[in-house]
PDB file of N, CA and C in Angstrom:
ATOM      1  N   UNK A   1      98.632 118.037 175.903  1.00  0.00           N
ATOM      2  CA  UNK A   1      99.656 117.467 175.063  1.00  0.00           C
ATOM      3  C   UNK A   1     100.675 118.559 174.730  1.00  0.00           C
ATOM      4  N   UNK A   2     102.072 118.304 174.543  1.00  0.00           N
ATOM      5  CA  UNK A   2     103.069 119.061 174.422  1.00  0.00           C
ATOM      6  C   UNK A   2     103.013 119.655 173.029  1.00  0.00           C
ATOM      7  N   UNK A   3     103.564 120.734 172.908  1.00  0.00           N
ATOM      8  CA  UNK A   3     104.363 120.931 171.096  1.00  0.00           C
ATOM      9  C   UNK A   3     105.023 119.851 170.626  1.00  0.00           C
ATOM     10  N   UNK A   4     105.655 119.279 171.469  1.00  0.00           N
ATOM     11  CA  UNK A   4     106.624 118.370 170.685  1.00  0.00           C
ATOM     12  C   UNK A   4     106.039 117.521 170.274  1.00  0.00           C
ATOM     13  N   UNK A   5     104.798 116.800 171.140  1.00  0.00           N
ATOM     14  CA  UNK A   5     104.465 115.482 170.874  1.00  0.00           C
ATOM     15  C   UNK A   5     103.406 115.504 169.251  1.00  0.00           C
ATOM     16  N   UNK A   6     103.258 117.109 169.702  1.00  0.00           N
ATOM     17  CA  UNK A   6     102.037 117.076 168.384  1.00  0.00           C
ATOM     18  C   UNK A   6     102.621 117.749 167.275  1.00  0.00           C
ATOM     19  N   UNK A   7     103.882 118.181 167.139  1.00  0.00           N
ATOM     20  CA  UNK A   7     105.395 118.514 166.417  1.00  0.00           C
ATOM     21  C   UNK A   7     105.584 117.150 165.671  1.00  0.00           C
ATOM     22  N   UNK A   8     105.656 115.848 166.257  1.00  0.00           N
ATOM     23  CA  UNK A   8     106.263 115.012 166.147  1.00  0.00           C
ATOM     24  C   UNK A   8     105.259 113.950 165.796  1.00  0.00           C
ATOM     25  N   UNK A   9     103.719 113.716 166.008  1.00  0.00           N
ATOM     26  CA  UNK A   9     102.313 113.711 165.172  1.00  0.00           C
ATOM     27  C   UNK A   9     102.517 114.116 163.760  1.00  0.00           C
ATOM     28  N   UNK A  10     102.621 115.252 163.710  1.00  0.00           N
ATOM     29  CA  UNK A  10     102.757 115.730 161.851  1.00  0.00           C
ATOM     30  C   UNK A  10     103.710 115.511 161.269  1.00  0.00           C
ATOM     31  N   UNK A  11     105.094 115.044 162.114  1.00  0.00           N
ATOM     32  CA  UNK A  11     105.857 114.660 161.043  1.00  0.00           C
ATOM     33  C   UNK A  11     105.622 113.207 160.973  1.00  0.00           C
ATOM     34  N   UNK A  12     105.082 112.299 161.741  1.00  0.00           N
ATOM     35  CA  UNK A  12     105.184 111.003 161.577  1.00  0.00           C
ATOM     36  C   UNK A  12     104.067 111.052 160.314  1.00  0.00           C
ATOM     37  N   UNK A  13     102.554 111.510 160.373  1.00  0.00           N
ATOM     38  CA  UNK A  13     101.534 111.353 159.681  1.00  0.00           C
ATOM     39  C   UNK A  13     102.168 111.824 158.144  1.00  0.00           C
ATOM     40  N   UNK A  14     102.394 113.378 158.176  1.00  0.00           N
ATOM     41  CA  UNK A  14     103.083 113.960 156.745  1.00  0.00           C
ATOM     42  C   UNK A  14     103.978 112.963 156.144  1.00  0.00           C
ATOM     43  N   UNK A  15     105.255 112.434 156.657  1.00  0.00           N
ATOM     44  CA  UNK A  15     106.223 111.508 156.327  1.00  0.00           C
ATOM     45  C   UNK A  15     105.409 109.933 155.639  1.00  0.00           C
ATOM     46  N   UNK A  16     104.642 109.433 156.120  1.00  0.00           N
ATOM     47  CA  UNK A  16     104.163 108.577 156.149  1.00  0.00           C
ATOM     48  C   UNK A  16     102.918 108.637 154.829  1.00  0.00           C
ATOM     49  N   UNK A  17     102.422 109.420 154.432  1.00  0.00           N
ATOM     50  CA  UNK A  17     101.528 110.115 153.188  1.00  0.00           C
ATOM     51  C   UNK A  17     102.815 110.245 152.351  1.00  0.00           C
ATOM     52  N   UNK A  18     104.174 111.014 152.467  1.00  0.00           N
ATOM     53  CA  UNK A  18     105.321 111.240 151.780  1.00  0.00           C
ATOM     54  C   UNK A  18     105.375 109.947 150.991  1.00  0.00           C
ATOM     55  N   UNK A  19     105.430 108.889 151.535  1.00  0.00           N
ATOM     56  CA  UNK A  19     105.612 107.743 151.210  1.00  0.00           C
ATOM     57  C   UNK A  19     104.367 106.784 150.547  1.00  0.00           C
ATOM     58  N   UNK A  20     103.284 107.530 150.844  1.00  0.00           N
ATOM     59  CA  UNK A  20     102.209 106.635 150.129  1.00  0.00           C
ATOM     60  C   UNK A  20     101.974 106.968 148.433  1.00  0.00           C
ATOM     61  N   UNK A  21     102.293 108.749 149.104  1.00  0.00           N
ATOM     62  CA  UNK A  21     102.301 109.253 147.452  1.00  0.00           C
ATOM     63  C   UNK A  21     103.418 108.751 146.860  1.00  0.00           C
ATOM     64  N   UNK A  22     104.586 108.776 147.277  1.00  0.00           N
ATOM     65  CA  UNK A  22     105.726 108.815 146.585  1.00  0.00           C
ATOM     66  C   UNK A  22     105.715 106.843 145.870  1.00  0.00           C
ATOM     67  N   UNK A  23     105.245 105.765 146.865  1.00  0.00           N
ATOM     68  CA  UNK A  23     105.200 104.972 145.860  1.00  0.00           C
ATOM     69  C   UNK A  23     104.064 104.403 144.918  1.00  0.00           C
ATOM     70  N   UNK A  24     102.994 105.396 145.066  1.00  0.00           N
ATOM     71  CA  UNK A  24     101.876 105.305 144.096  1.00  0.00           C
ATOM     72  C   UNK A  24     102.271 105.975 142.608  1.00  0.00           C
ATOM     73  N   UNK A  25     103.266 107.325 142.967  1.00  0.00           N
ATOM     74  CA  UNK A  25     103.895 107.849 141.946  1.00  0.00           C
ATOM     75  C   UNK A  25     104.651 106.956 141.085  1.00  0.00           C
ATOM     76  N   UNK A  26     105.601 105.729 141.743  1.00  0.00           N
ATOM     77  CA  UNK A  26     106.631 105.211 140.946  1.00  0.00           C
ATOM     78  C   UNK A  26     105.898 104.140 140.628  1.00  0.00           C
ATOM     79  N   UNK A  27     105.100 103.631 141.108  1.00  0.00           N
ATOM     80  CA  UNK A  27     104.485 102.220 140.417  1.00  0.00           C
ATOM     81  C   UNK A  27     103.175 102.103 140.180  1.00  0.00           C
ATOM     82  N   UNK A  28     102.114 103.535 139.852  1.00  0.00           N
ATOM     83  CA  UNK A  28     101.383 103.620 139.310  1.00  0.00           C
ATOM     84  C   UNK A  28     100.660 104.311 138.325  1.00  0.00           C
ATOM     85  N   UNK A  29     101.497 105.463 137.906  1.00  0.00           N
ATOM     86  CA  UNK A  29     101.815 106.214 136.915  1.00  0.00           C
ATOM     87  C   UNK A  29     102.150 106.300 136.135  1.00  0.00           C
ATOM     88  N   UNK A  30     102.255 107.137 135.020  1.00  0.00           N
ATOM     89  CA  UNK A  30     103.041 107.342 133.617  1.00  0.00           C
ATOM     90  C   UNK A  30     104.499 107.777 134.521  1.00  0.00           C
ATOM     91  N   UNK A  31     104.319 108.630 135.402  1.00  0.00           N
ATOM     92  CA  UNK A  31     105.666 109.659 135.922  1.00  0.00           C
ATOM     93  C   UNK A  31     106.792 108.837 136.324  1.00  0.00           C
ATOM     94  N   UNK A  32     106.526 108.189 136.649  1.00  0.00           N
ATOM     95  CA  UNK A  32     107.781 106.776 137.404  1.00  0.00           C
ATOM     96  C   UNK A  32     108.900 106.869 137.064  1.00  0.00           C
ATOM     97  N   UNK A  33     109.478 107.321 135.965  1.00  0.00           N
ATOM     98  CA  UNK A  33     110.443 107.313 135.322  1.00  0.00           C
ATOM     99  C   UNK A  33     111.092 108.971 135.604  1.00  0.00           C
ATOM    100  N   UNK A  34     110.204 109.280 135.499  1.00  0.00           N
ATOM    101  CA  UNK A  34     110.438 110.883 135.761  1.00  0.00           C
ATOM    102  C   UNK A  34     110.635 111.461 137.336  1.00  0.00           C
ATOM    103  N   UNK A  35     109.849 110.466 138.177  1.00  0.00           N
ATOM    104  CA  UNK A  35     110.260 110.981 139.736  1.00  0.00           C
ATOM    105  C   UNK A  35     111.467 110.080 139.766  1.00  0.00           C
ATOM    106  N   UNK A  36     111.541 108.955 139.708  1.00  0.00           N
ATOM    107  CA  UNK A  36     113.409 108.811 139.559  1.00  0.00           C
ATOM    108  C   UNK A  36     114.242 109.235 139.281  1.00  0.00           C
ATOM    109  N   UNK A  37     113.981 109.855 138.457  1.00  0.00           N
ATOM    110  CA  UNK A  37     115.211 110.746 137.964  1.00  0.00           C
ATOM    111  C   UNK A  37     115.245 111.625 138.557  1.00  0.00           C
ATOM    112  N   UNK A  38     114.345 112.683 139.465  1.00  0.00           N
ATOM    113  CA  UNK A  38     114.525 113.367 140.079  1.00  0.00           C
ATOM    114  C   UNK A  38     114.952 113.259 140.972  1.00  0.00           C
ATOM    115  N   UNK A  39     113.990 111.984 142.084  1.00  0.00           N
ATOM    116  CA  UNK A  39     114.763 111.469 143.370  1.00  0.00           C
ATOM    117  C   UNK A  39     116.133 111.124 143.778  1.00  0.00           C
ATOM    118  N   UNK A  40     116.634 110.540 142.298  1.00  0.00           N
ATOM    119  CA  UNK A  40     118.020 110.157 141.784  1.00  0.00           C
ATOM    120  C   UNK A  40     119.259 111.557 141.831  1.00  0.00           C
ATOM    121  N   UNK A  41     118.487 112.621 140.893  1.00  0.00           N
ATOM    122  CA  UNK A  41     119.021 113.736 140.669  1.00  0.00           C
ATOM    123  C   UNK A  41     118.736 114.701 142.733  1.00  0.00           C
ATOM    124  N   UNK A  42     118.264 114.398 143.379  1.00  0.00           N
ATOM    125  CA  UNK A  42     118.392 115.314 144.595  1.00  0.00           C
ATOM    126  C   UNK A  42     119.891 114.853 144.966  1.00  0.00           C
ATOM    127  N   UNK A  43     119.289 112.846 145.348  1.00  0.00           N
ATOM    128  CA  UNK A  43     119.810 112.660 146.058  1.00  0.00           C
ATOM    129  C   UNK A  43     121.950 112.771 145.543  1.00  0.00           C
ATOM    130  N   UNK A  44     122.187 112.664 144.661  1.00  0.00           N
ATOM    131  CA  UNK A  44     122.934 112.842 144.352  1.00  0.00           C
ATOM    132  C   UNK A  44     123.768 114.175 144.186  1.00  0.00           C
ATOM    133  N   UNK A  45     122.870 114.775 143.936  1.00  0.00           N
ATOM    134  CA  UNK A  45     123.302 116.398 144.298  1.00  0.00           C
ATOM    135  C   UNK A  45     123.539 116.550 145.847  1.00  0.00           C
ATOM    136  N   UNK A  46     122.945 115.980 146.811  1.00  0.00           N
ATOM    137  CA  UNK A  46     122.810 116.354 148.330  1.00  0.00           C
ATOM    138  C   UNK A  46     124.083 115.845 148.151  1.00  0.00           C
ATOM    139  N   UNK A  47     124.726 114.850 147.876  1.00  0.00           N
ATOM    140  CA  UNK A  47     125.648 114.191 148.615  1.00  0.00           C
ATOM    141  C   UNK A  47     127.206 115.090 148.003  1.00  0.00           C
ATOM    142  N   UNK A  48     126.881 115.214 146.806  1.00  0.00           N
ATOM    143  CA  UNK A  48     128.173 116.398 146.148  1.00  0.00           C
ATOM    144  C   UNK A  48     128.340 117.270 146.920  1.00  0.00           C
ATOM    145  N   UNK A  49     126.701 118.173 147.112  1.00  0.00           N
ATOM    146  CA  UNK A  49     127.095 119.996 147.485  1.00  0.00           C
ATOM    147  C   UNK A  49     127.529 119.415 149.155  1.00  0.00           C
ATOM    148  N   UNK A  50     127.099 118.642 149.761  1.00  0.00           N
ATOM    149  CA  UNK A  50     127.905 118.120 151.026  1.00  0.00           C
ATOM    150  C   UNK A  50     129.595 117.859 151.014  1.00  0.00           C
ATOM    151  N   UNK A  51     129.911 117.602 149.922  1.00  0.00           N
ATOM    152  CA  UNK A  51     131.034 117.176 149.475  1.00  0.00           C
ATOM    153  C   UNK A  51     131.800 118.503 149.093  1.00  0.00           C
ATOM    154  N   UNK A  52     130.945 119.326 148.507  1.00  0.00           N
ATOM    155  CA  UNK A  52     131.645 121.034 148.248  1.00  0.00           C
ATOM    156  C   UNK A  52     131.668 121.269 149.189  1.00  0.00           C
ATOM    157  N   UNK A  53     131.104 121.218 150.206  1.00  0.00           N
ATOM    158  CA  UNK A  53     131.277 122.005 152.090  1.00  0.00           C
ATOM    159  C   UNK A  53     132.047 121.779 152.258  1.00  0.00           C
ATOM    160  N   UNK A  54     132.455 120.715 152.123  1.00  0.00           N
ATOM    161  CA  UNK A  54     133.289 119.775 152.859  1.00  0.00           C
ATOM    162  C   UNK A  54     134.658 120.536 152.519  1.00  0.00           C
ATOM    163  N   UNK A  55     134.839 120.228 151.291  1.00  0.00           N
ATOM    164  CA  UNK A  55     136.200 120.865 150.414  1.00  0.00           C
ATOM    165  C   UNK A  55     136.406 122.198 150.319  1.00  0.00           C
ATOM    166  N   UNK A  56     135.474 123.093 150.192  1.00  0.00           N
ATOM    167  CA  UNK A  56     135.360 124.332 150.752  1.00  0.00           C
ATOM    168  C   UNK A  56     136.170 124.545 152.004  1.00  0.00           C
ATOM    169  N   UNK A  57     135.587 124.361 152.907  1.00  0.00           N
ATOM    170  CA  UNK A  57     136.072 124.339 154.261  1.00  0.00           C
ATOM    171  C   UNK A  57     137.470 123.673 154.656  1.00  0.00           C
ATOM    172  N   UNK A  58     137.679 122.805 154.265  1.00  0.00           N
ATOM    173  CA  UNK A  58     139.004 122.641 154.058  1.00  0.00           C
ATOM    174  C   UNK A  58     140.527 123.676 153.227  1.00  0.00           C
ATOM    175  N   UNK A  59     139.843 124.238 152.282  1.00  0.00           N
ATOM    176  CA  UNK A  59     140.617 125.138 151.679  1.00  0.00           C
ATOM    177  C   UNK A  59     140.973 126.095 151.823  1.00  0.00           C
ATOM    178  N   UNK A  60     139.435 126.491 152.764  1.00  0.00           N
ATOM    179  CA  UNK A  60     139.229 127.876 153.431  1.00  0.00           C
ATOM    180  C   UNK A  60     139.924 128.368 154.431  1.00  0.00           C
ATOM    181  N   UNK A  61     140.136 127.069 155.522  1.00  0.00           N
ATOM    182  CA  UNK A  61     140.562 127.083 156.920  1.00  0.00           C
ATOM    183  C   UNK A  61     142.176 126.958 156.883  1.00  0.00           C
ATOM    184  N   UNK A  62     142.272 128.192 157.727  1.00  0.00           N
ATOM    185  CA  UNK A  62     144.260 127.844 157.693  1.00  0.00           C
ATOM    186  C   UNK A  62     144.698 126.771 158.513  1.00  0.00           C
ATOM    187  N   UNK A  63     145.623 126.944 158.089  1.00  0.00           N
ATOM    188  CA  UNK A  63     146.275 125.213 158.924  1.00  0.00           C
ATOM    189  C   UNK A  63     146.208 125.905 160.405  1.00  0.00           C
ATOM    190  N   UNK A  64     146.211 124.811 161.300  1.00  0.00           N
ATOM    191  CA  UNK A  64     146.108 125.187 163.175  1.00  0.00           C
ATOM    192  C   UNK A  64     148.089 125.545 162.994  1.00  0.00           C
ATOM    193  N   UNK A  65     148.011 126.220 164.219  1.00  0.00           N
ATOM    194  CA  UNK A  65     149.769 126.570 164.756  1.00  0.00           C
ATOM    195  C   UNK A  65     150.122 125.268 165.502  1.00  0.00           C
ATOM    196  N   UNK A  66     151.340 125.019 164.696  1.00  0.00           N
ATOM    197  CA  UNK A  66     152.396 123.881 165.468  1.00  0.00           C
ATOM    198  C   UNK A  66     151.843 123.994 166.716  1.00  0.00           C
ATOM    199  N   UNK A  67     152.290 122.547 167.199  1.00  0.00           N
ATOM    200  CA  UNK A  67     152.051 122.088 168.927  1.00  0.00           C
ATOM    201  C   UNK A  67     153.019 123.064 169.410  1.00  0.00           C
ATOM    202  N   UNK A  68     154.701 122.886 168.890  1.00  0.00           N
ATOM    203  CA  UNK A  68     155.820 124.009 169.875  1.00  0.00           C
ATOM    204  C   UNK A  68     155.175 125.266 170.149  1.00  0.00           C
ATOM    205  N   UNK A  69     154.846 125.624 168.592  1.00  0.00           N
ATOM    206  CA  UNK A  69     154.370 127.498 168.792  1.00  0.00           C
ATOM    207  C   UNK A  69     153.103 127.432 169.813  1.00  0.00           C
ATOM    208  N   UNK A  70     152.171 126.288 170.158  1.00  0.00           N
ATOM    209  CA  UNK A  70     151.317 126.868 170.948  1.00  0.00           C
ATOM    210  C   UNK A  70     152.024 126.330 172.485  1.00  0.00           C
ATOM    211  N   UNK A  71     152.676 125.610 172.390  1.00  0.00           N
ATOM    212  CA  UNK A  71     153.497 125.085 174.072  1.00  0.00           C
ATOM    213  C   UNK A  71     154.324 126.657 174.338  1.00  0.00           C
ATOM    214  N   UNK A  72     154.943 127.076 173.487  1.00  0.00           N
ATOM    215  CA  UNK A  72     155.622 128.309 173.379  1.00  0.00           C
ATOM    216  C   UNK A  72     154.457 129.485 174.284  1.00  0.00           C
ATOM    217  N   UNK A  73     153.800 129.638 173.372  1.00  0.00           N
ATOM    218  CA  UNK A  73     152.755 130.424 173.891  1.00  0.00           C
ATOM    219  C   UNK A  73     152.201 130.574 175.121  1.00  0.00           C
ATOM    220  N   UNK A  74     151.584 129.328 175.495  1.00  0.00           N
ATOM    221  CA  UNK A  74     151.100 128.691 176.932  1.00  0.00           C
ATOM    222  C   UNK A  74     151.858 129.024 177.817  1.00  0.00           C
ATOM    223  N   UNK A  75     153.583 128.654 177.711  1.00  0.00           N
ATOM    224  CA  UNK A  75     154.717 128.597 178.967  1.00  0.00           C
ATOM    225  C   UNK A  75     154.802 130.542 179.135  1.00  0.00           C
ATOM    226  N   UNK A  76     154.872 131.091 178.142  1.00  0.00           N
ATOM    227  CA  UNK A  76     155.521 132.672 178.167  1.00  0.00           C
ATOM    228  C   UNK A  76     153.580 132.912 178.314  1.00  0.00           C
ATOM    229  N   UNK A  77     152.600 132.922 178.350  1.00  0.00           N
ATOM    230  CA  UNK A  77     151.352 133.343 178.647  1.00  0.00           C
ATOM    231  C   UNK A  77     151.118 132.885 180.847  1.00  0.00           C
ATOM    232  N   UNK A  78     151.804 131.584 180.729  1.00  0.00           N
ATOM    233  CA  UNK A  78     151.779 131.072 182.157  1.00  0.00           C
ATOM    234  C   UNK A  78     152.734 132.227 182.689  1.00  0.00           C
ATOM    235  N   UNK A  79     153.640 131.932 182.616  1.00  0.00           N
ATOM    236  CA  UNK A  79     155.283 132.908 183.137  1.00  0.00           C
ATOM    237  C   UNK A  79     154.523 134.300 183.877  1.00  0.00           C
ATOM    238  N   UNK A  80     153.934 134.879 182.440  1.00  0.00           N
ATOM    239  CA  UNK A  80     153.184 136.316 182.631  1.00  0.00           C
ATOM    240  C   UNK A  80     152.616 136.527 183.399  1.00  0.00           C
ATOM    241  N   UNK A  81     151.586 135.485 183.650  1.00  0.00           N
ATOM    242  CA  UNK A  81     150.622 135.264 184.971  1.00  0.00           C
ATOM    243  C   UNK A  81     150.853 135.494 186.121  1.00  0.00           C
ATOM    244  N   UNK A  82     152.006 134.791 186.372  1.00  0.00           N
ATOM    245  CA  UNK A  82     152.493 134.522 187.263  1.00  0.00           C
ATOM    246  C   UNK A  82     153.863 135.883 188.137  1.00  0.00           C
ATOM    247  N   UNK A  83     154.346 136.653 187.113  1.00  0.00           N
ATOM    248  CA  UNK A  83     155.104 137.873 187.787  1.00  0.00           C
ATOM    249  C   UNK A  83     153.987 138.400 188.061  1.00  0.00           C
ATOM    250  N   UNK A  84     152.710 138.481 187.699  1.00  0.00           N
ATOM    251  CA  UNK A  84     151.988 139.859 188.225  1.00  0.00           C
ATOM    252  C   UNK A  84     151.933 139.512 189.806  1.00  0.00           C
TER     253      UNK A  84
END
């Protein structure tokens, strides 16, 4: 049997327990209230700090050079090529 297949065994089995605990937690516990709010509180955070990348990177990155300045470039980079 491959790595992968038995890679891909533990995540199905682990994932699958993920889920047995996770809804024995919310609907058979005192905690229920308390892993919601957490589950609530990840998932909502994942989707912001994704959202800071996002905007980050946008702010970060300089604008690309005009189409002319790079046609410019290309024709006098071709030209060059071409006297040698």
């Amino acid at each position: 049997m491959s790595n992968d297949k038995i890679i891909g065994g533990l995540i199905l089995t682990f994932s699958m327990l993920g889920i047995i605990l996770y809804g024995w937690v919310v609907f058979f516990t005192e905690y229920a209230i308390f892993a919601l709010q957490v589950t609530a509180f990840i998932a909502v955070a994942g989707v912001l700090a994704i959202l800071a990348w996002i905007g980050y990177t946008l702010a970060a990155t300089p604008p690309p050079k005009p189409v002319e300045e790079l046609e410019k470039e290309f024709t006098q980079q071709s030209s060059d090529e071409q006297t040698r």
